[in-house]
Protein backbone atom coordinates (compact mmCIF):
# COMPACT_ATOMS: atom_id res chain seq x y z
CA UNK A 1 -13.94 -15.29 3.13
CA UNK A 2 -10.26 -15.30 3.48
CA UNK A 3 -8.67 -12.40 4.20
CA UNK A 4 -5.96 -11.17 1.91
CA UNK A 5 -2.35 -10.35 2.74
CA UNK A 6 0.14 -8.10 0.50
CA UNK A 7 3.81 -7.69 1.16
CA UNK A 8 6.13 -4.49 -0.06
CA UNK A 9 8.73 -4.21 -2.43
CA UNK A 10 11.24 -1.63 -1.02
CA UNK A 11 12.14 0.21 -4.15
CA UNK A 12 14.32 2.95 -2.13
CA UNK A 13 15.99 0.46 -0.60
CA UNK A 14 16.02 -1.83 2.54
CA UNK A 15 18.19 -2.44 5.94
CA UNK A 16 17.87 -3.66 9.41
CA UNK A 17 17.36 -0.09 10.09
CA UNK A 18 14.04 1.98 9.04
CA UNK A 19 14.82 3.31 5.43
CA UNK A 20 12.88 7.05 5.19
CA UNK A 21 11.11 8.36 2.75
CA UNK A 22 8.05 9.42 1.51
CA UNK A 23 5.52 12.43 1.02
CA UNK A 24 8.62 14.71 -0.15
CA UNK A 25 11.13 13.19 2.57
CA UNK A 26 14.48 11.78 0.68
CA UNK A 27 15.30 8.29 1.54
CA UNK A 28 17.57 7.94 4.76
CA UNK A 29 21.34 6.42 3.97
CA UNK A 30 20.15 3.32 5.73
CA UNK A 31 18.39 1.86 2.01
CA UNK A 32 21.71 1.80 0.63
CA UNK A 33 22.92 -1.06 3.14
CA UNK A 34 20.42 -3.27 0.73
CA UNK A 35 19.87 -1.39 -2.90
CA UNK A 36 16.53 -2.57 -4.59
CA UNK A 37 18.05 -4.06 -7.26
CA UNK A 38 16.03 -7.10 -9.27
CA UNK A 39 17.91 -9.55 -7.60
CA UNK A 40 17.12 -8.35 -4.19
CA UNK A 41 13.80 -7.54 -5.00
CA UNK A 42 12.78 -10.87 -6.43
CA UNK A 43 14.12 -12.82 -3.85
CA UNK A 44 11.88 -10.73 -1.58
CA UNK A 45 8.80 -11.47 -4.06
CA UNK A 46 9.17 -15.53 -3.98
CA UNK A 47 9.58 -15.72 -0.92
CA UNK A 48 6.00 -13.33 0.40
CA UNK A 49 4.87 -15.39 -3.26
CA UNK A 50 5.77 -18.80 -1.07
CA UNK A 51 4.48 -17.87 2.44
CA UNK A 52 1.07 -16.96 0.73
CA UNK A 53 0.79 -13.09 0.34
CA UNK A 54 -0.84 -12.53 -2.80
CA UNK A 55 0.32 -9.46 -3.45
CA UNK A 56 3.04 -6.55 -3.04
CA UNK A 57 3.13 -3.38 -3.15
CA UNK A 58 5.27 -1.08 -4.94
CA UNK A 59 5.78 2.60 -3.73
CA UNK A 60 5.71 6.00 -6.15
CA UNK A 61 7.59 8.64 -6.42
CA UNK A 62 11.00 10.82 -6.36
CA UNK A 63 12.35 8.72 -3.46
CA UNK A 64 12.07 5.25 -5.32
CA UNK A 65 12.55 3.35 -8.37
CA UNK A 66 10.01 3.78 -10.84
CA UNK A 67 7.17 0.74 -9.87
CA UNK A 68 5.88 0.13 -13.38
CA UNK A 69 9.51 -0.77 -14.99
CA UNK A 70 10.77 -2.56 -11.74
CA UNK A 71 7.67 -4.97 -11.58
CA UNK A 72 7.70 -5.26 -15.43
CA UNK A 73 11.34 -6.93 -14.46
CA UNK A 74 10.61 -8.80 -10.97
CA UNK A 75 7.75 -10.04 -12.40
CA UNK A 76 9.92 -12.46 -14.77
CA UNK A 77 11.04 -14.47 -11.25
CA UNK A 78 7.62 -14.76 -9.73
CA UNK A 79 4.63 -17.17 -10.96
CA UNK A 80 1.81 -16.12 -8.89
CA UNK A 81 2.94 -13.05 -7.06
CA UNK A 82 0.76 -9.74 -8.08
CA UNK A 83 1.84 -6.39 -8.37
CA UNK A 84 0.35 -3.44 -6.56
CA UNK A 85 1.55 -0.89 -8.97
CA UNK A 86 1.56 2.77 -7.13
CA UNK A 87 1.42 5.28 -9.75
CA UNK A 88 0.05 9.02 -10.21
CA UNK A 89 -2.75 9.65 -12.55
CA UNK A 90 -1.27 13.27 -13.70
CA UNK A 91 1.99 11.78 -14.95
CA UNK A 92 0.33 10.16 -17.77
CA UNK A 93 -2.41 10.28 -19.89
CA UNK A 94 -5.72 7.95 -19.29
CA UNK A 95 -5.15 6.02 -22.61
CA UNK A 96 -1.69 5.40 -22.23
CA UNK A 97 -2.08 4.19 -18.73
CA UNK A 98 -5.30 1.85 -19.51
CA UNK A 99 -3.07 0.64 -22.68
CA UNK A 100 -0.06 -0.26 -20.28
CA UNK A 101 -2.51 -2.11 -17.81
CA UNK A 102 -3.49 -4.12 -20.42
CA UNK A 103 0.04 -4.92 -21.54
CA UNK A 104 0.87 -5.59 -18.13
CA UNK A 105 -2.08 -8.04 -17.83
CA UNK A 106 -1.30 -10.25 -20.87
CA UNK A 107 2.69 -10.21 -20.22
CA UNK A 108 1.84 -11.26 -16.50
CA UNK A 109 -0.78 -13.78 -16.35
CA UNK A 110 -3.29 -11.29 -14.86
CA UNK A 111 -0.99 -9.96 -12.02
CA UNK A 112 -1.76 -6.42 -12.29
CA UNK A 113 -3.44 -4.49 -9.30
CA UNK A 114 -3.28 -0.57 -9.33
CA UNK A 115 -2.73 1.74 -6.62
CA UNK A 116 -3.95 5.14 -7.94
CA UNK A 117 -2.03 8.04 -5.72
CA UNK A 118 -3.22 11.48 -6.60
CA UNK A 119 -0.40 13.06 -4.92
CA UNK A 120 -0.61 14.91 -1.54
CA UNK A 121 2.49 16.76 -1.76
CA UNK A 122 2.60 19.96 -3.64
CA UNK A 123 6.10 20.83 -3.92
CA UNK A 124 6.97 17.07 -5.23
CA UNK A 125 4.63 17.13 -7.85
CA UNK A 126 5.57 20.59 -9.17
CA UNK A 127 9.12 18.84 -9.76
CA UNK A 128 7.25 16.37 -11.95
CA UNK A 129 5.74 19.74 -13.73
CA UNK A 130 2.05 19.32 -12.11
CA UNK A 131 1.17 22.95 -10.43
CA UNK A 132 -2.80 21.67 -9.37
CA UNK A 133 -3.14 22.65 -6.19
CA UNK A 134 -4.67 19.13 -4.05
CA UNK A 135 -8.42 19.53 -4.84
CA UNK A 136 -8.15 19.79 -8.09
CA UNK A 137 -5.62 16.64 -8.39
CA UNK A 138 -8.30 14.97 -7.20
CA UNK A 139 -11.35 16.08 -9.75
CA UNK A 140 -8.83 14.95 -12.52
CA UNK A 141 -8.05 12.51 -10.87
CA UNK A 142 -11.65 11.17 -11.11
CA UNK A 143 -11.65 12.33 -14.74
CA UNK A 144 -8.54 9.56 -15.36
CA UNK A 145 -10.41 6.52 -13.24
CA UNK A 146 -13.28 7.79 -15.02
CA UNK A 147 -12.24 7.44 -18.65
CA UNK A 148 -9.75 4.07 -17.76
CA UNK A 149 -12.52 2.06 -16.54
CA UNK A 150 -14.82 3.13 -19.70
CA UNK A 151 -11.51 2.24 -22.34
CA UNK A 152 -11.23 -1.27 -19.96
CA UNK A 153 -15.13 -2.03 -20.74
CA UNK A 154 -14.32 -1.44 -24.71
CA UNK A 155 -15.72 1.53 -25.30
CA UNK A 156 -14.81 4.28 -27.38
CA UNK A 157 -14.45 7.41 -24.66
CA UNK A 158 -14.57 10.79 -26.09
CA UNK A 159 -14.24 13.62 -22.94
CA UNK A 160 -13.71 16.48 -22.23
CA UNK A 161 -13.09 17.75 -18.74
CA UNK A 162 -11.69 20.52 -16.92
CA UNK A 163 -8.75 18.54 -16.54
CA UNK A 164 -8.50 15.68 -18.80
CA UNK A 165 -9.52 16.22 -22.74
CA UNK A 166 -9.76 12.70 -25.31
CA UNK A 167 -11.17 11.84 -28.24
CA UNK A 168 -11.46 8.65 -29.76
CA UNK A 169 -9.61 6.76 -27.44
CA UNK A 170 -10.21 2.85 -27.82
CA UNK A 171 -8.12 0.09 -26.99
CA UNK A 172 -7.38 -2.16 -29.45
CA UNK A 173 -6.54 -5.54 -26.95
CA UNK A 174 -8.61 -4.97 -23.59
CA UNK A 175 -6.94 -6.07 -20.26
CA UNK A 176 -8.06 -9.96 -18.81
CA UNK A 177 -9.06 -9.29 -15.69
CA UNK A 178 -9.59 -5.99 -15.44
CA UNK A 179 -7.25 -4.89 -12.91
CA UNK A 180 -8.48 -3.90 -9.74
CA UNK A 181 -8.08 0.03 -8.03
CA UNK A 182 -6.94 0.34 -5.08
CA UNK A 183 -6.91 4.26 -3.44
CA UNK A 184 -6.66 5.74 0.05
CA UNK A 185 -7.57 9.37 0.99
CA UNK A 186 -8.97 11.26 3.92
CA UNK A 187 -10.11 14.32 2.56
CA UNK A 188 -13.67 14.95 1.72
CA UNK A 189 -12.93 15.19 -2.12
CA UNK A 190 -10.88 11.59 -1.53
CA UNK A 191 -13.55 9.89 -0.32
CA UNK A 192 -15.79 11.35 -2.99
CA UNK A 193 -13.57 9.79 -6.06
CA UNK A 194 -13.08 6.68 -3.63
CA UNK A 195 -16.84 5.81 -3.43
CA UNK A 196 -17.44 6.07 -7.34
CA UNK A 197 -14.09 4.64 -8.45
CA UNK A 198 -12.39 2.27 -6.10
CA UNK A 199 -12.89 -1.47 -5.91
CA UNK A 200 -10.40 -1.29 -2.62
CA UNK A 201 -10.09 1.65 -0.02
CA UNK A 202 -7.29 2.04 1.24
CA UNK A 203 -5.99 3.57 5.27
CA UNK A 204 -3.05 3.98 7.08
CA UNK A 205 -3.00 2.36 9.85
CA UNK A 206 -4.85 4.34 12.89
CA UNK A 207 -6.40 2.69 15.79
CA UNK A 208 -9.37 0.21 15.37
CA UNK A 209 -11.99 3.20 16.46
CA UNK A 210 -10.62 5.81 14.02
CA UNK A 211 -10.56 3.21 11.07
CA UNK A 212 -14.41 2.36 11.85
CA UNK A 213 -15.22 5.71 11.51
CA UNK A 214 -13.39 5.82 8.09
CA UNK A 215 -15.49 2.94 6.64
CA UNK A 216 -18.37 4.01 7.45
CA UNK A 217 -17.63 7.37 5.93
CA UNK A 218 -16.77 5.65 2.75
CA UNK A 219 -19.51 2.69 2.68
CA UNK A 220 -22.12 5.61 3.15
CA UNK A 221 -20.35 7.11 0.34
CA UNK A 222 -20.07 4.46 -2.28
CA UNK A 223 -23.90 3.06 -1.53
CA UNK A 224 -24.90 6.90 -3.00
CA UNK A 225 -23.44 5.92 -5.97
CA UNK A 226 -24.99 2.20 -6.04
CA UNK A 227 -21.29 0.12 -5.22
CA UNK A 228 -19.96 -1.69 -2.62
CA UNK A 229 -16.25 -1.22 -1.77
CA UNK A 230 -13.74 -3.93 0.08
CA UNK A 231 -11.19 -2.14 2.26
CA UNK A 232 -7.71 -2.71 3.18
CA UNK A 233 -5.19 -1.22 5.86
CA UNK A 234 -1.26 -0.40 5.39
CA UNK A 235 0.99 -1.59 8.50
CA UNK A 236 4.44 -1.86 8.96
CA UNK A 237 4.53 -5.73 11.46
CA UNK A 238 7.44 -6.48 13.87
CA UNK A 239 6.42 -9.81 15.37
CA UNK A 240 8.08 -12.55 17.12
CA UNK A 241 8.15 -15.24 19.19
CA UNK A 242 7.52 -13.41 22.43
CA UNK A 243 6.12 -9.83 23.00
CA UNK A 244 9.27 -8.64 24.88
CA UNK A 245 11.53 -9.93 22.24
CA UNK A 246 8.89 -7.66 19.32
CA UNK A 247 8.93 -4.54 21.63
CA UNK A 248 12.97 -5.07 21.99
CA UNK A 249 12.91 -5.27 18.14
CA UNK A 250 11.08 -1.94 18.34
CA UNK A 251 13.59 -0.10 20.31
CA UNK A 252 16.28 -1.05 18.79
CA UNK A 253 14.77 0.58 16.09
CA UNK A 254 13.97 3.49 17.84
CA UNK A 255 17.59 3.64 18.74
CA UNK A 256 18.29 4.37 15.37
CA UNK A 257 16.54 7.69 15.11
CA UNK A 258 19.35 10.25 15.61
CA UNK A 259 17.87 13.60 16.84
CA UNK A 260 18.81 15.50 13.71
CA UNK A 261 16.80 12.66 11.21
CA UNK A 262 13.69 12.60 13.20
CA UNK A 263 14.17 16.95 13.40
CA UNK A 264 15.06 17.33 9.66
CA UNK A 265 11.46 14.67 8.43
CA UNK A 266 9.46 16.14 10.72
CA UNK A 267 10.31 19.79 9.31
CA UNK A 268 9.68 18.21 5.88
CA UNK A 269 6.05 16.20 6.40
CA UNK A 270 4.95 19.34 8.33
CA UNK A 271 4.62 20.80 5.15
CA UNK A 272 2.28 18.12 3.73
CA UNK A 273 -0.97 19.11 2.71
CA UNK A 274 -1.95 15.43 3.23
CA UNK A 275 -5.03 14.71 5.22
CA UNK A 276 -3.79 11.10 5.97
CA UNK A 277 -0.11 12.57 7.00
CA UNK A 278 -1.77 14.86 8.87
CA UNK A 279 -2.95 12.16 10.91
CA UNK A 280 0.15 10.26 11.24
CA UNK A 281 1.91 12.71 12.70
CA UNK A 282 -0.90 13.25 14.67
CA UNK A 283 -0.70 10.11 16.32
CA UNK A 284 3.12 10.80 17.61
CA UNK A 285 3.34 14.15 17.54
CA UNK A 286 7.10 14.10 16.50
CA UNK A 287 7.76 12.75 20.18
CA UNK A 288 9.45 9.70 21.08
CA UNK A 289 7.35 9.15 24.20
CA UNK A 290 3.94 6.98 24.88
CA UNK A 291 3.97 5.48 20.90
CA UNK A 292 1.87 2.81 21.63
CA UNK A 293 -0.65 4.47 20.80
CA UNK A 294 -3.41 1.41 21.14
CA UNK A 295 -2.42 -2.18 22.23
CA UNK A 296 0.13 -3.27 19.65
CA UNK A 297 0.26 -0.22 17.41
CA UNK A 298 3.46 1.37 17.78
CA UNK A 299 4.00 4.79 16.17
CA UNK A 300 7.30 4.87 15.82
CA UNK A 301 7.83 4.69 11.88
CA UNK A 302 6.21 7.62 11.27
CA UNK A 303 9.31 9.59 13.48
CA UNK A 304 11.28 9.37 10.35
CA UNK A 305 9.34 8.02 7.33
CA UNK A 306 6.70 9.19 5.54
CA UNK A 307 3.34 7.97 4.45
CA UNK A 308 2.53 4.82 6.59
CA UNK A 309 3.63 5.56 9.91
CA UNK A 310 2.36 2.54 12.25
CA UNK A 311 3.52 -0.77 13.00
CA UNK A 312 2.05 -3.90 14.44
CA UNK A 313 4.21 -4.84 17.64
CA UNK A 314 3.66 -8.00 19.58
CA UNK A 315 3.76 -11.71 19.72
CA UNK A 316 2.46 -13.99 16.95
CA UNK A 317 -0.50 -14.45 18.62
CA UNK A 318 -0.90 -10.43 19.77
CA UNK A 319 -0.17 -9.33 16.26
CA UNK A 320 -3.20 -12.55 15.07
CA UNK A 321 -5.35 -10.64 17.48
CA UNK A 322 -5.40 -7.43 16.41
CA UNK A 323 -5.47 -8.24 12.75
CA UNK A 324 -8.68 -10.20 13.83
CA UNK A 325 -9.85 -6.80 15.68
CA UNK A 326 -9.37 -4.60 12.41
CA UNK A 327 -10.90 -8.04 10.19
CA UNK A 328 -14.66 -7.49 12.42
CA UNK A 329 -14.36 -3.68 11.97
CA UNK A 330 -14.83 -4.61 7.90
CA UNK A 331 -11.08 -4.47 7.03
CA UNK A 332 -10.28 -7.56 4.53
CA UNK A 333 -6.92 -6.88 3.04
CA UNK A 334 -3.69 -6.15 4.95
CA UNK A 335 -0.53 -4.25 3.26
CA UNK A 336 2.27 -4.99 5.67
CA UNK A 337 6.18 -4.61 5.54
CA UNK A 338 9.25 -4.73 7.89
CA UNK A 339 12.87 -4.24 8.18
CA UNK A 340 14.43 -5.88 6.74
CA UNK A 341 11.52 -6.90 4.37
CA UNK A 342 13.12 -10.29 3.38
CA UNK A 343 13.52 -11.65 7.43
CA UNK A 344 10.29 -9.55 8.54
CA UNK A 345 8.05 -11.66 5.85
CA UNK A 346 9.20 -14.93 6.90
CA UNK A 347 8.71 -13.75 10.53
CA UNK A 348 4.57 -12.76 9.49
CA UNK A 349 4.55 -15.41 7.34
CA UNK A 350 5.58 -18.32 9.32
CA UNK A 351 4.78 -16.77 12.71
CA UNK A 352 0.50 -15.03 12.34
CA UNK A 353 -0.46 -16.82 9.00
CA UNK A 354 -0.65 -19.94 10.85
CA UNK A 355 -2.24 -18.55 13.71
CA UNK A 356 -4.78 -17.41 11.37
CA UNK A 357 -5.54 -20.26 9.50
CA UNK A 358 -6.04 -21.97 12.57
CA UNK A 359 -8.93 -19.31 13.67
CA UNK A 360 -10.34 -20.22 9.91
CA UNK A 361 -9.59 -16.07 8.85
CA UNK A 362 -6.84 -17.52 6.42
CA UNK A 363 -6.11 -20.01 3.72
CA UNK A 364 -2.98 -20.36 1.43
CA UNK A 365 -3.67 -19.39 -1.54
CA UNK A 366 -2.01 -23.09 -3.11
CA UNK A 367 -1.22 -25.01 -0.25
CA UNK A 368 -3.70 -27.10 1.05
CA UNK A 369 -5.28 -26.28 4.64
CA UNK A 370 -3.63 -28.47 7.32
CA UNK A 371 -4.88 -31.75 6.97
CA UNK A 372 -6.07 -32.41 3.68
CA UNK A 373 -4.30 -34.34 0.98
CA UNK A 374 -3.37 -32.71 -2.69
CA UNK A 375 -5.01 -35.54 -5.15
CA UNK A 376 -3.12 -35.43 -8.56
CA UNK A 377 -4.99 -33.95 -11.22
C-alpha cells in the first residue's frame, strides 16, 4: 500500500516566517507578507497536485478564510487535487452539510474529503453563538456524523437527539464517492465518536511511542463497534539537502519568535480546554530550550501557533526515515506543511518523495514509477 501525502492550504496567510494562529490565537502579522488569495492559493495547490500529494488541507475557524467557499474557488485551477475541508459540525445543520458534500462532489469530480472539528475552544465557539461546553460538542457531534452518513446511504433520517432534532431529511442527488471523515481527538469522548464514525484518525504529531499508544487506543475502540479505521499524522516538514542546513532553517525560524509573541500565545492556548493542545504544549513547555524533542521532531511551531505544533527537521533522507518509523507504527497518511508552503512543498516533494519511492512506501499517484514506460491508451 502506498502511503498517502496531503499538503495545506494556508488560508490565514503564508511567509518565510511562521504565520500563528489557531485554537483562539489571532494570526501573527507575518500571513500578511503572502495573503491567501485564489491566486496564491492555487498556485500552491498545482504545484503539491504535480509533486503527487493527493490532498490538502484547509484550516477552520475565526483566524482563516472560510475552507468551504475558498476550495469551492481553488478547486476551478486544480484537476486532481482533493480538498480536506475542515469544518465544525455545530455551525450547520446535518442536512445542509450532507447536501453541500454532495454538491461539492459532483462540481469537483469526487474531490471532497472532510475534516470534522468539534471545536476545542470554548470562548471561540461562543463567538460563533455555540455555548456547549466540550463534552457535549462532542455527543452532537456524533449525532451530525451520525445522521450525514445515514442521508449519504439514501435514507430518509428522522432523529431526534439531545442535540440534533430532523425529520424527513432525504437527499434528493446523493454524493459519488461518499466523501471520506477524517477527525482527531484525545479525549475519551473523542475517541469514542472516532471509533464509530471516522474512516481516518487523525494526531498531531507526538513522538513515535506516544502515537502507538494512540492507535491502539482507537483500533481497540473502533473493533467494539465492528470497523477498522486508517490513521494519519499532522506535521509541519523543514527538510533539505543536508541536516545542518534543515536545523539552520529551524533557527532561523526560531529567531523569529520575539519574546512578547511567544508570551502573548502561550497566555492564549493555556486556556484551551483541548486534550491534543494540551499535549503540544506539553511537549515544549513554552520554553525555547531542548525542542527536539525525539530525533527529528522539533517543537518549535507550537511556541507561537496553535493546533499542530511539531515539525519534521532533517535531511531528505532523516525526514524519509522517520516518516518510515511513524509508517510501521500503523500511520498511513501524512498532513504536512512549511513556510513558506509554496518552496517547503517542492522541498518534500522533490527531496523525501523520491526517497520513498525508492524504499517502495510511495508511488505517484499519475506518474509512472521510475523505469516504466506510459503506453498510449
Amino acid at each position: 500500500m502506498s502511503l498517502t501525502f496531503h499538503w495545506f492550504l494556508p488560508t490565514n496567510g503564508d511567509s518565510r516566517h511562521v504565520v500563528g494562529g489557531g485554537h483562539g490565537t489571532p494570526a501573527t502579522a507575518f500571513g500578511r507578507d503572502r495573503p491567501p488569495t485564489v491566486a496564491y492559493l492555487s498556485q500552491i495547490a498545482r504545484a503539491a497536485e504535480d509533486l503527487g500529494f493527493v490532498g490538502a488541507l484547509t484550516p477552520t475557524g475565526a483566524w482563516c478564510e472560510d475552507a468551504w467557499l475558498t476550495t469551492a474557488m481553488v478547486s476551478r485551477h486544480t484537476e486532481r487535487l482533493k480538498f480536506l475541508v475542515a469544518f465544525r459540525p455545530g455551525f450547520v445543520s446535518p442536512t445542509l452539510a450532507a447536501q453541500m458534500a454532495s454538491t461539492f462532489q459532483r462540481q469537483t469530480g469526487g474531490r471532497l474529503l472532510l475534516n470534522v472539528v468539534t471545536g476545542g475552544e470554548g470562548h471561540e465557539q461562543r463567538a460563533y453563538g455555540d455555548f456547549l461546553d466540550k463534552d457535549a460538542r462532542y455527543r452532537r457531534t456524533g449525532e451530525f456524523l451520525q445522521i450525514v452518513r445515514e442521508l449519504w446511504q439514501g435514507k430518509t433520517v428522522d432523529q431526534s437527539g439531545e442535540h440534533l432534532r430532523v425529520e424527513d431529511a432525504t437527499l434528493a442527488r446523493l454524493p459519488d464517492p461518499v466523501p471520506e471523515v477524517y477527525f482527531g481527538g484525545s479525549s475519551p469522548i473523542a475517541g469514542e465518536v472516532a471509533a464509530r464514525h471516522a474512516d481516518v484518525y487523525l494526531t498531531w504529531g507526538e513522538p513515535p511511542a506516544a502515537v502507538a499508544e494512540k492507535i491502539t487506543w482507537i483500533r481497540a475502540l473502533a473493533e467494539k463497534e465492528g470497523r477498522s479505521i486508517r490513521f494519519g499524522i499532522r506535521l509541519h516538514v523543514i527538510t533539505r539537502d543536508t541536516a545542518e542546513q534543515a536545523w539552520a532553517e529551524a533557527r532561523r525560524l526560531l529567531d523569529g519568535f520575539d519574546a512578547e509573541t511567544v508570551r502573548a500565545v502561550q497566555a492564549g492556548l493555556a486556556r484551551s480546554a483541548s486534550e491534543g493542545q494540551r499535549r503540544m504544549l506539553a511537549l515544549h513547555g513554552g520554553s525555547r530550550d531542548d525542542l527536539e524533542v525525539y530525533p527529528n521532531l522539533w517543537a518549535g511551531i507550537g511556541l507561537v501557533r496553535g493546533g499542530a505544533g511539531t515539525a519534521l527537521v532533517g535531511s531528505h533522507d532523516e525526514v524519509a526515515e522517520r516518516i518510515a518509523e511513524y509508517h510501521r507504527l500503523g500511520i498511513d497518511e501524512f498532513v504536512l506543511s512549511g513556510y513558506p508552503h509554496l518552496e517547503e512543498a517542492y522541498w518534500f516533494g522533490e527531496g523525501v518523495l523520491p526517497r520513498l519511492a525508492g524504499q517502495g512506501l510511495w508511488t505517484h499517484p499519475v506518474r509512472p514509477a521510475s523505469g516504466e514506460t506510459i503506453r498510449p491508451s
